[in-house]
N, C-alpha and C. Protein backbone atom coordinates (compact mmCIF):
# COMPACT_ATOMS: atom_id res chain seq x y z
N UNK A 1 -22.93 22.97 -56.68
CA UNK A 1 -23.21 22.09 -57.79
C UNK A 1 -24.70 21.89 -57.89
N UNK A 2 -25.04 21.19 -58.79
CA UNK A 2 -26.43 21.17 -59.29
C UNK A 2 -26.56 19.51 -58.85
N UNK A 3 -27.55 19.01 -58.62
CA UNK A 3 -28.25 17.84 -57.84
C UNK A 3 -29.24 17.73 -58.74
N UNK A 4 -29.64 15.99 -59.70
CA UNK A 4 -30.86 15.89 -60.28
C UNK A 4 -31.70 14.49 -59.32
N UNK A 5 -32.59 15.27 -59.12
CA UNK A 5 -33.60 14.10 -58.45
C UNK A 5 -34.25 13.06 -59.39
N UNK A 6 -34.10 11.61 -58.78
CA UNK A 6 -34.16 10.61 -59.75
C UNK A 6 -35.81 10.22 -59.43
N UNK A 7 -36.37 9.60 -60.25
CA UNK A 7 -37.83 9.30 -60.33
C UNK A 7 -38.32 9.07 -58.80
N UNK A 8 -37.15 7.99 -58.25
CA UNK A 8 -37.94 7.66 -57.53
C UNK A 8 -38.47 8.88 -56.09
N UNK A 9 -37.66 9.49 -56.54
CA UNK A 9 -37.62 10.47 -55.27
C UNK A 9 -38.75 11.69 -55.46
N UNK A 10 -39.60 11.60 -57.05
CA UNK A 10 -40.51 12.70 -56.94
C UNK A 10 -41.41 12.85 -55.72
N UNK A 11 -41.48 13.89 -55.59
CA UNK A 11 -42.59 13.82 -54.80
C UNK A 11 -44.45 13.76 -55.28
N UNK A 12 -45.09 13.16 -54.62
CA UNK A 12 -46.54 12.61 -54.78
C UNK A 12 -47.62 12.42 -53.94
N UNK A 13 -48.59 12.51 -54.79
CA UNK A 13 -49.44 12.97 -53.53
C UNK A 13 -50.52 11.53 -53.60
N UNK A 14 -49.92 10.56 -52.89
CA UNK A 14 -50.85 9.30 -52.91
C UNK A 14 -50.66 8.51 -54.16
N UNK A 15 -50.83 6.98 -53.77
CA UNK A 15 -51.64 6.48 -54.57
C UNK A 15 -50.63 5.98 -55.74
N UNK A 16 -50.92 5.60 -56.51
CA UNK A 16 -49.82 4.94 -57.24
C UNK A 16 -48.90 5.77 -58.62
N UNK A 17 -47.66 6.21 -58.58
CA UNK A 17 -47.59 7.54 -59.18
C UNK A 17 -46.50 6.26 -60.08
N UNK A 18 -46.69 6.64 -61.48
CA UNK A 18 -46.16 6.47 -62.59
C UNK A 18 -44.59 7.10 -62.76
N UNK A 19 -43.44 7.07 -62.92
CA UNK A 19 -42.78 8.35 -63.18
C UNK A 19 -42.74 9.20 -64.79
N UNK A 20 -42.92 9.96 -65.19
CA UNK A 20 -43.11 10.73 -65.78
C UNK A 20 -41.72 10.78 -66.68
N UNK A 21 -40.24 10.79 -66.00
CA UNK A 21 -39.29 11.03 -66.51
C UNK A 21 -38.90 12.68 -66.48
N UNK A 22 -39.64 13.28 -65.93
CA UNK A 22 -38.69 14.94 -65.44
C UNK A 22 -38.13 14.75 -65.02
N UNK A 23 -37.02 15.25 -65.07
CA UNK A 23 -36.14 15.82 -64.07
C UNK A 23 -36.33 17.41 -63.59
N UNK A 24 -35.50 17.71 -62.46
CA UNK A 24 -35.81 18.51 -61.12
C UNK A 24 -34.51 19.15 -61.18
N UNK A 25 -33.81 19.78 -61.10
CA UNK A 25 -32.98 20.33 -61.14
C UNK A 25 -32.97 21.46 -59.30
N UNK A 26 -31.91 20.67 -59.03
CA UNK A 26 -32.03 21.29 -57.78
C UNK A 26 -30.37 22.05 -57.35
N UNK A 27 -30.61 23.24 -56.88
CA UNK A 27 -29.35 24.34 -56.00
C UNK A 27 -28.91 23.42 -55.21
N UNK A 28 -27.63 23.49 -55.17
CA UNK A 28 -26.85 22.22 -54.05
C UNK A 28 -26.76 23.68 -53.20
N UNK A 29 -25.63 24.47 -53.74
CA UNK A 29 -25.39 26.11 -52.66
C UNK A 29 -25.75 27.25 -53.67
N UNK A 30 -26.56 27.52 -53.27
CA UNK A 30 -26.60 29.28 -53.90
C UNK A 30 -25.65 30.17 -53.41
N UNK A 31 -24.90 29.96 -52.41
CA UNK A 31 -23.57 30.92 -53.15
C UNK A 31 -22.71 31.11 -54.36
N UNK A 32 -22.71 29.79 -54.65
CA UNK A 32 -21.82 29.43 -55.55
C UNK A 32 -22.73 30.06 -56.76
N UNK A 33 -23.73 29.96 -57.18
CA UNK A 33 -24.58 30.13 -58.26
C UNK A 33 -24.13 31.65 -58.03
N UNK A 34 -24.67 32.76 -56.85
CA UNK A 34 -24.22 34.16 -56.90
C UNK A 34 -23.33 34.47 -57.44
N UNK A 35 -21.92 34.07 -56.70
CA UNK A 35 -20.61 34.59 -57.21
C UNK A 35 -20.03 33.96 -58.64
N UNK A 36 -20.74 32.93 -59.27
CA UNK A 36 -20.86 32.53 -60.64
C UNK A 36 -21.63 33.91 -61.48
N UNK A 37 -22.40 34.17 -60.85
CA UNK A 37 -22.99 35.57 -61.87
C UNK A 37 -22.51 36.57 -61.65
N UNK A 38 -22.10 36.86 -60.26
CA UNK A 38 -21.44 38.08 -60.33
C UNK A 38 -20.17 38.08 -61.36
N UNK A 39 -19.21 36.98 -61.33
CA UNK A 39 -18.51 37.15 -62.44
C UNK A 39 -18.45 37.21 -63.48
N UNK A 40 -19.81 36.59 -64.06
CA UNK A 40 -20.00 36.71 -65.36
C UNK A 40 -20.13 38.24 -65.61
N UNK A 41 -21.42 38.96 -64.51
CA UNK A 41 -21.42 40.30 -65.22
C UNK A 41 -20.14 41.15 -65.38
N UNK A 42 -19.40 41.25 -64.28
CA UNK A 42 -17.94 41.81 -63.76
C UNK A 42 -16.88 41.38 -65.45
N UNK A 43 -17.23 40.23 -65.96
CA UNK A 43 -16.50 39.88 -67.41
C UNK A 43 -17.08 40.25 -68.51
N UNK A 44 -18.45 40.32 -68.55
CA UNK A 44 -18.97 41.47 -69.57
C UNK A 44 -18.98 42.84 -69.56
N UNK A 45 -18.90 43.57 -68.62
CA UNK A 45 -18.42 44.91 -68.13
C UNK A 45 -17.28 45.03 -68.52
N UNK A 46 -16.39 44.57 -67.90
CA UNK A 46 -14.72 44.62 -68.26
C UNK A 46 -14.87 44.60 -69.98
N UNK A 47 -15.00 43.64 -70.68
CA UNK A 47 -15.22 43.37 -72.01
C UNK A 47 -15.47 44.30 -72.95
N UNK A 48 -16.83 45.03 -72.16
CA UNK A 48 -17.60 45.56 -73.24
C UNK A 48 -17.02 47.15 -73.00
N UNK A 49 -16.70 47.77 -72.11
CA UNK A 49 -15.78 48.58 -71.37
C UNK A 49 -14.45 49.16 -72.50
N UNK A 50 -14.06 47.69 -72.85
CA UNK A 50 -12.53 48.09 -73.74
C UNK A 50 -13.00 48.71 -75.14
N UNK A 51 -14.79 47.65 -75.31
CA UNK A 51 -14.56 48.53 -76.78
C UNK A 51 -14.96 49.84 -77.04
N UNK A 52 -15.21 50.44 -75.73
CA UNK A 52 -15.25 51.95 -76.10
C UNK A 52 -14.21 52.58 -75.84
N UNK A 53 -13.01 52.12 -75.83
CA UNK A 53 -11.60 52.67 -75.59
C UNK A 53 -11.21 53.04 -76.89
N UNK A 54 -10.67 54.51 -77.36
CA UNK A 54 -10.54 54.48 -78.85
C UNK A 54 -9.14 54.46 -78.74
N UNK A 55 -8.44 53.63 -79.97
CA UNK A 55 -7.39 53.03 -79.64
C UNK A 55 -6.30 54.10 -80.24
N UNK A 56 -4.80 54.19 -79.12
CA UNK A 56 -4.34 54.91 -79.31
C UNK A 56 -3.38 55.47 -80.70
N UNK A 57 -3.14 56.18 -81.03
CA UNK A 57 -2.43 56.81 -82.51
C UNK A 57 -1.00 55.68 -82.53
N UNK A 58 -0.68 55.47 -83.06
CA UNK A 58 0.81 54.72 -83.08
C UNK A 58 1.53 55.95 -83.94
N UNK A 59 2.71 56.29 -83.55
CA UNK A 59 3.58 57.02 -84.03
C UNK A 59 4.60 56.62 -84.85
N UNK A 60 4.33 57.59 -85.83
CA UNK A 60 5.29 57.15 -86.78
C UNK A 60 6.78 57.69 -86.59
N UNK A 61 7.74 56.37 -86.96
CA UNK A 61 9.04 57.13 -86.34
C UNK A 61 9.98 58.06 -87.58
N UNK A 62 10.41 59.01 -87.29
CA UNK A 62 10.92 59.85 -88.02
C UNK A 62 12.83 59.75 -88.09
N UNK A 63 12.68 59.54 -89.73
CA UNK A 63 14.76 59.45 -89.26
C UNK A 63 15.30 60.33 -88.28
N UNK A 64 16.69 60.10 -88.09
CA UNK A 64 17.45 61.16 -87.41
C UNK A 64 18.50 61.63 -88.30
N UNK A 65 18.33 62.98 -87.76
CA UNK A 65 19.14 63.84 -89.09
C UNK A 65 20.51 63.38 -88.61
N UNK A 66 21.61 63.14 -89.16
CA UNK A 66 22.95 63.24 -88.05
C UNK A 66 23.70 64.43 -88.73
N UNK A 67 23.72 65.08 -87.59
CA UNK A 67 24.12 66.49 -88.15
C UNK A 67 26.19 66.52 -88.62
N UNK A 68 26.29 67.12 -90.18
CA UNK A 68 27.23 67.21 -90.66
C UNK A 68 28.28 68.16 -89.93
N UNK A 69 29.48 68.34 -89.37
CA UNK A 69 30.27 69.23 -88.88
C UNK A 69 31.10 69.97 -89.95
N UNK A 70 30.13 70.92 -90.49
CA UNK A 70 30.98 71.53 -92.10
C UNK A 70 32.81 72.49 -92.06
N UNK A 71 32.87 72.25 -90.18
CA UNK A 71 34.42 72.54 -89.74
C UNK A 71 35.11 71.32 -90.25
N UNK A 72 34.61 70.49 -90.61
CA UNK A 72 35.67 69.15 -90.50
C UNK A 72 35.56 68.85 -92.52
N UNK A 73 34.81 69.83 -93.44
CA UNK A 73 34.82 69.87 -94.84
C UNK A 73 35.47 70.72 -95.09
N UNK A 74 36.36 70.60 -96.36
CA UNK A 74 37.53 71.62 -96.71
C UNK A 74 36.56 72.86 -97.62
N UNK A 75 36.72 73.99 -96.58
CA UNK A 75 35.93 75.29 -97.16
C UNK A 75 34.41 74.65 -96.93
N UNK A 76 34.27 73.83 -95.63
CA UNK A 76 33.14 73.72 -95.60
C UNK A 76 32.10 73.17 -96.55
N UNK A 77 32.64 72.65 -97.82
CA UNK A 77 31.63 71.85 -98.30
C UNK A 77 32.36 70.69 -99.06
N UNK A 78 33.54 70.05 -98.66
CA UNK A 78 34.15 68.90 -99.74
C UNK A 78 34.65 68.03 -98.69
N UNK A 79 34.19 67.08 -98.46
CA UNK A 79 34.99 65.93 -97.72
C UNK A 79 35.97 65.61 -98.51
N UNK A 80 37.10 65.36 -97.73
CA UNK A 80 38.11 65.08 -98.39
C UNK A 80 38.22 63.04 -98.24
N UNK A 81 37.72 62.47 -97.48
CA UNK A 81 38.00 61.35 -97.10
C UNK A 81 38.06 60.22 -98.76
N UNK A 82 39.26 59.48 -98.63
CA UNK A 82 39.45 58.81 -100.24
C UNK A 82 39.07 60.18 -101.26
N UNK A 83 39.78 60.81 -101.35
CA UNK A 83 40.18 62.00 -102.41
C UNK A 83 41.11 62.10 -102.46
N UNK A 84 42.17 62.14 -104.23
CA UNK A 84 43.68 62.52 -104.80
C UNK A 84 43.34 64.21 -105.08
N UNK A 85 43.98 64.40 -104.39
CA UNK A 85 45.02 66.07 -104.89
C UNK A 85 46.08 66.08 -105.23
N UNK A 86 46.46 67.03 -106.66
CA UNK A 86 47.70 66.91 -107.09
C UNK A 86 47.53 68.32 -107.96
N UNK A 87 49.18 68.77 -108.02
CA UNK A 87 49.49 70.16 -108.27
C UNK A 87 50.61 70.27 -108.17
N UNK A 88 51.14 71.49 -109.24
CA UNK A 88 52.68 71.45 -108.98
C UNK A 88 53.12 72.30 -108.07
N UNK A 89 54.30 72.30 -107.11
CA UNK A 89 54.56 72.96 -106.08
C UNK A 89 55.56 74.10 -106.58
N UNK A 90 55.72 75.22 -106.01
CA UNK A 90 56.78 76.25 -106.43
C UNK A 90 58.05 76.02 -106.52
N UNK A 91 58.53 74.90 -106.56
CA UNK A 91 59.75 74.16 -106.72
C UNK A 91 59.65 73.16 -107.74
N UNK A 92 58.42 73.73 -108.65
CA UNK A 92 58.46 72.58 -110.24
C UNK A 92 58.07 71.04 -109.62
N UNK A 93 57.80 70.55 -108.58
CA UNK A 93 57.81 69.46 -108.47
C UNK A 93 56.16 68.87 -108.60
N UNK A 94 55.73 67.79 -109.34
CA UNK A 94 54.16 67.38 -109.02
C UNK A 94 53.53 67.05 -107.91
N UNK A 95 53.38 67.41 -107.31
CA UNK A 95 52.80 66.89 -105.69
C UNK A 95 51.31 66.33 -105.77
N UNK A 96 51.25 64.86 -105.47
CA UNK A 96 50.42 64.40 -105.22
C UNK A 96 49.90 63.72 -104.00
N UNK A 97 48.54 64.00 -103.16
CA UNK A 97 48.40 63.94 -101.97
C UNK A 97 47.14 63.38 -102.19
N UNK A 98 47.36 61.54 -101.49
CA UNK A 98 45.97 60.85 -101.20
C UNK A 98 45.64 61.02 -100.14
N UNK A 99 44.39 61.32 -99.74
CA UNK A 99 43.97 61.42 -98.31
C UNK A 99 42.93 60.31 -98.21
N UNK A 100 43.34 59.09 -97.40
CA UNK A 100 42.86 57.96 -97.05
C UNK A 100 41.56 57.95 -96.01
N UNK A 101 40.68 57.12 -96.04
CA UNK A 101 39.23 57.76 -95.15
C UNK A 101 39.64 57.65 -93.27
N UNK A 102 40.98 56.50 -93.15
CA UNK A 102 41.16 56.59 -92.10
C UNK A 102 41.85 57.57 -91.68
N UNK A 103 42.10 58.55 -92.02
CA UNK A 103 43.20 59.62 -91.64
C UNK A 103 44.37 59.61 -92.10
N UNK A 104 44.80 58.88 -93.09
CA UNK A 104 46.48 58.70 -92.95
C UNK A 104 46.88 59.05 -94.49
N UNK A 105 47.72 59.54 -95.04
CA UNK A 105 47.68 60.35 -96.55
C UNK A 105 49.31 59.56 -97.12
N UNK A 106 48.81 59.14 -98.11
CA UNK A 106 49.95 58.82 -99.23
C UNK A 106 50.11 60.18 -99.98
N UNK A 107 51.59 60.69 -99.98
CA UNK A 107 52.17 61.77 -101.19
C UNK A 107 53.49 61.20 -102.06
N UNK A 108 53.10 61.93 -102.88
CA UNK A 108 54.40 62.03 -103.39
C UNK A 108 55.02 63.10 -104.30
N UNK A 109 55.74 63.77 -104.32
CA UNK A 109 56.19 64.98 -105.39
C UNK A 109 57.87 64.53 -105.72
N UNK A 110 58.09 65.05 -107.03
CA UNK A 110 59.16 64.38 -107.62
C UNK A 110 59.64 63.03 -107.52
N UNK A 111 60.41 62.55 -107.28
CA UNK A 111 60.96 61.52 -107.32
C UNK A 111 60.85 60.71 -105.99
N UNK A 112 60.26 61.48 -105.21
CA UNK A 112 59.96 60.96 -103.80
C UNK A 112 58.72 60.78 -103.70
N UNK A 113 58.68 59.70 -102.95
CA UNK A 113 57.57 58.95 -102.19
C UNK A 113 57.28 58.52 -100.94
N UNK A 114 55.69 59.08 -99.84
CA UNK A 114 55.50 58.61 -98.80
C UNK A 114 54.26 57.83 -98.51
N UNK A 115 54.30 57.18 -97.66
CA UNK A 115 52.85 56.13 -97.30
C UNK A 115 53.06 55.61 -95.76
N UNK A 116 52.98 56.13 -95.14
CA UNK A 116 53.91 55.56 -93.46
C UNK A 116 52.13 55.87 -92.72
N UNK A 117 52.41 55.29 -91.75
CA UNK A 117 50.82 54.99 -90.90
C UNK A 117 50.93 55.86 -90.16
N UNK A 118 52.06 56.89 -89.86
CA UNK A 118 52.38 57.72 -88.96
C UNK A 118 51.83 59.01 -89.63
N UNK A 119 51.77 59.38 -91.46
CA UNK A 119 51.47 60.63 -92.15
C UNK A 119 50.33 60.15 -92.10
N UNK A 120 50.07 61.97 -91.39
CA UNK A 120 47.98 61.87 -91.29
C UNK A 120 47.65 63.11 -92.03
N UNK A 121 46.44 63.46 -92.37
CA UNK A 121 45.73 64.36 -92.61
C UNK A 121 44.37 64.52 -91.96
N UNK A 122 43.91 66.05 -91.77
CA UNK A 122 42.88 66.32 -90.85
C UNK A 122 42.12 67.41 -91.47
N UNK A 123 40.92 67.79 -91.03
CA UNK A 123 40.28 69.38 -91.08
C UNK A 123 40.35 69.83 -90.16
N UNK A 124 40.41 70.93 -89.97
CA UNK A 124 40.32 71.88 -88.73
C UNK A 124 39.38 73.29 -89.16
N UNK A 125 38.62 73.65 -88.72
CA UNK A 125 38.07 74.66 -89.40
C UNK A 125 37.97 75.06 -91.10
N UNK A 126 37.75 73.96 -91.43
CA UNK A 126 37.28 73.86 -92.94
C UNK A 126 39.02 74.22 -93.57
N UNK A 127 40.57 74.39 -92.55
CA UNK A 127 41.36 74.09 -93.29
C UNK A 127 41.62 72.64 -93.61
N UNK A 128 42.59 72.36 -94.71
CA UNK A 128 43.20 70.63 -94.47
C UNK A 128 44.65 71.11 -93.99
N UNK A 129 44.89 69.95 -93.37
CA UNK A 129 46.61 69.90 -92.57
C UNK A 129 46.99 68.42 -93.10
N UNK A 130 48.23 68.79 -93.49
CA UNK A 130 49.06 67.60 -93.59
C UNK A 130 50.31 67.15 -92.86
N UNK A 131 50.38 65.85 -92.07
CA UNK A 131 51.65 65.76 -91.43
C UNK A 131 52.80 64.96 -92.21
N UNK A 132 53.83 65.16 -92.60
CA UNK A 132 54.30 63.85 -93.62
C UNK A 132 55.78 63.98 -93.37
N UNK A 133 55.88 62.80 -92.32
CA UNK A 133 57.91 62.85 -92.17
C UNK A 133 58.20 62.58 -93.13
N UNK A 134 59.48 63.76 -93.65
CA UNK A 134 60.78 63.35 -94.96
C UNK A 134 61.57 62.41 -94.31
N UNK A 135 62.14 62.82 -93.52
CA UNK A 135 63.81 62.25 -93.21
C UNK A 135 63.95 62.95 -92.01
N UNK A 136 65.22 62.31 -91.56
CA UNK A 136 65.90 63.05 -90.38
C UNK A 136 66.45 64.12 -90.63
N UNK A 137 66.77 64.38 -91.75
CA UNK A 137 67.49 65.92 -91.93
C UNK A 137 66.08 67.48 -92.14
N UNK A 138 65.00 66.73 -92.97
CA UNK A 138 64.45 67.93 -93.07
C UNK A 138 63.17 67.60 -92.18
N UNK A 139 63.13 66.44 -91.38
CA UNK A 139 62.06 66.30 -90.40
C UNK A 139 60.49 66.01 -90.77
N UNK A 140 59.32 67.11 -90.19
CA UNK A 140 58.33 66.59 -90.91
C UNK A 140 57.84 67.85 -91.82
N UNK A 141 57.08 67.48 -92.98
CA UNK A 141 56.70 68.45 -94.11
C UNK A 141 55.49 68.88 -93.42
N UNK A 142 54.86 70.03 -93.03
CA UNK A 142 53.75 70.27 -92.46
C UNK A 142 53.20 71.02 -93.64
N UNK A 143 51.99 70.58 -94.53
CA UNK A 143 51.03 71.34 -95.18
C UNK A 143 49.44 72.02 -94.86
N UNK A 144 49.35 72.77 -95.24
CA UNK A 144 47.99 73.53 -94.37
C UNK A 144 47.82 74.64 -95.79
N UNK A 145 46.38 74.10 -96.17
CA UNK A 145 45.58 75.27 -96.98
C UNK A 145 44.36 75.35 -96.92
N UNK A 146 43.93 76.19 -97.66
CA UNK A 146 42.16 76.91 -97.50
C UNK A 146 42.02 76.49 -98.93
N UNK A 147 40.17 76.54 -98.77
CA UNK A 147 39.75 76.30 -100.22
C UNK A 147 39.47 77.62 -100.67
N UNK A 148 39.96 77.58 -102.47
CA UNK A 148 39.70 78.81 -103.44
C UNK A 148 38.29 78.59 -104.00
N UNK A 149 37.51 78.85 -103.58
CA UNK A 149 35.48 78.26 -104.63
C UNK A 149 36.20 79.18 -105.85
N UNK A 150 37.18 80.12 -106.02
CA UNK A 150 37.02 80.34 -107.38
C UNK A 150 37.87 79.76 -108.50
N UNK A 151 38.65 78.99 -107.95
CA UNK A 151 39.81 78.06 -109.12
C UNK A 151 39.48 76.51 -108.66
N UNK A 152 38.51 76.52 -107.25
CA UNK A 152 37.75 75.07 -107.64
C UNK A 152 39.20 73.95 -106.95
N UNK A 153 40.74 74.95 -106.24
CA UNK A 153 41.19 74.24 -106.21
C UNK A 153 41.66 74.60 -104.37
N UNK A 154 42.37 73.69 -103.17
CA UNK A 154 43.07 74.20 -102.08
C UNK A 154 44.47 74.78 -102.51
N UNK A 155 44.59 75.91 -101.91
CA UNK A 155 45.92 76.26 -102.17
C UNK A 155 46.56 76.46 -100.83
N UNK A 156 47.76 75.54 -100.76
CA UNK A 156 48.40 74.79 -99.33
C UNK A 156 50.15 75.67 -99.70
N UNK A 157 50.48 75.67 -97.91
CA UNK A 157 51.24 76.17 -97.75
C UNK A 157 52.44 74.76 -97.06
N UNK A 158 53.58 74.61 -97.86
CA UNK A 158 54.51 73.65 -97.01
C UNK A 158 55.55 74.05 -96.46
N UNK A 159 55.94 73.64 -95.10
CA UNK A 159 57.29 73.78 -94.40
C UNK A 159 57.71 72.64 -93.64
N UNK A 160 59.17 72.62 -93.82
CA UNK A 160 59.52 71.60 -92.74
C UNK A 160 60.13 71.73 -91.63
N UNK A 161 59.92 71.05 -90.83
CA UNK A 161 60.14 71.11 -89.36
C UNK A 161 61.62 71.54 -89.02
N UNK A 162 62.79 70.31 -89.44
CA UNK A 162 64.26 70.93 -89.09
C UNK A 162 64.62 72.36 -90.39
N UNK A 163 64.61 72.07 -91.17
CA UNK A 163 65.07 72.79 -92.21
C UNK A 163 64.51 74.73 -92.85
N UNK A 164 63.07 74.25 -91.83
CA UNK A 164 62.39 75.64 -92.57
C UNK A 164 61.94 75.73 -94.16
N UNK A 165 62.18 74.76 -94.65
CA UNK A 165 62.12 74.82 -96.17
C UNK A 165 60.88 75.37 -96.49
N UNK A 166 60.30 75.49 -97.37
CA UNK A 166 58.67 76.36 -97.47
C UNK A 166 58.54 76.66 -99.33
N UNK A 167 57.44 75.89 -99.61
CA UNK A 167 56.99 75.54 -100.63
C UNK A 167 55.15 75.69 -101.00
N UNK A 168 54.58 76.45 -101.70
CA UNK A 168 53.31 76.64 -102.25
C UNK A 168 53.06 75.44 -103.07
N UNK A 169 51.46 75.10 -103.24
CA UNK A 169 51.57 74.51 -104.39
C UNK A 169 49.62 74.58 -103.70
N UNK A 170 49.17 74.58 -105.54
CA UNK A 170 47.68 74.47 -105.47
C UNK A 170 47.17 73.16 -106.08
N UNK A 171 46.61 72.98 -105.30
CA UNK A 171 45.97 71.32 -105.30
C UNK A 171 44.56 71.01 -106.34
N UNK A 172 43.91 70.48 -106.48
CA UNK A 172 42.88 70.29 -107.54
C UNK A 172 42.54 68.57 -107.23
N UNK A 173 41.39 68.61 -106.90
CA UNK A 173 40.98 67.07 -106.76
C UNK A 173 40.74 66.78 -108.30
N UNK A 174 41.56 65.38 -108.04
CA UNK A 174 41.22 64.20 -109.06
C UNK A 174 39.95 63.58 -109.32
């Protein structure tokens, strides 16, 4: 710490001394004064140090592509998910086939109608498959076709499980 000497303590050389009113400023420890400067310089160094640091690039972030699986698009370029197909089947009947985004397909051709949580539809190599129980007698209707790019429409093949029954029909989105 710093120590100020008070008048009376100037020193004098004889005789009757006036005080003046200086003050004296006196080192209590000069260590303390050292390691007071050493830190100061050690904090301007550090300081002055950063601003020649050139500051680094920030990167810009780039989307992510999420890559499309064109096996799982009918003929590779038509999602089918919430899309109506309908067409008449080789048995005169209208066949219409919703394919729901969760997997599961409402049909119906002629006078019949299905919607069960159990009938699904899928891609598999850019074919579509359809699973759709009739009944206990003719079991389940299995449909499976490829896309035509030149009539713009799938043309699906049907059979059923107990019965063998087997029915064409070309489809055309709605």
């Amino acid at each position: 710490m710093f120590g100020f000497a008070s008048p009376n303590e100037l020193p004098h050389s004889g005789g009757s001394v006036r005080p003046t009113g200086t003050l004296r400023i006196e080192d209590v420890n000069p260590h303390r004064s050292l390691a007071l400067a050493a830190l100061t310089v050690c904090g301007t160094l550090l300081l002055s140090g950063c601003a020649f640091l050139e500051p680094s690039p920030v990167a810009t972030p780039t989307p992510t592509v999420t890559a499309i699986d064109s096996t799982r698009l009918i003929g590779g370029s038509i999602d089918p998910r919430d899309t109506v197909w309908s067409g008449t089947d080789s048995g005169g009947d209208l066949t219409t086939l919703t394919l729901h985004a969760d997997g599961t397909v409402a049909i119906s051709y002629g006078d019949n109608a299905y919607d069960y949580p159990g009938d699904t539809w899928d891609v598999r190599d850019e074919m579509l498959h359809v699973a759709v129980y009739l009944n206990e007698t003719q079991g389940t209707a299995y449909y499976s076709g490829t896309w035509n790019p030149e009539t713009g429409a799938v043309d699906m093949i049907m059979r059923t499980s107990k019965t063998a029954q087997q029915l064409t029909v070309t489809l055309t989105q709605q």
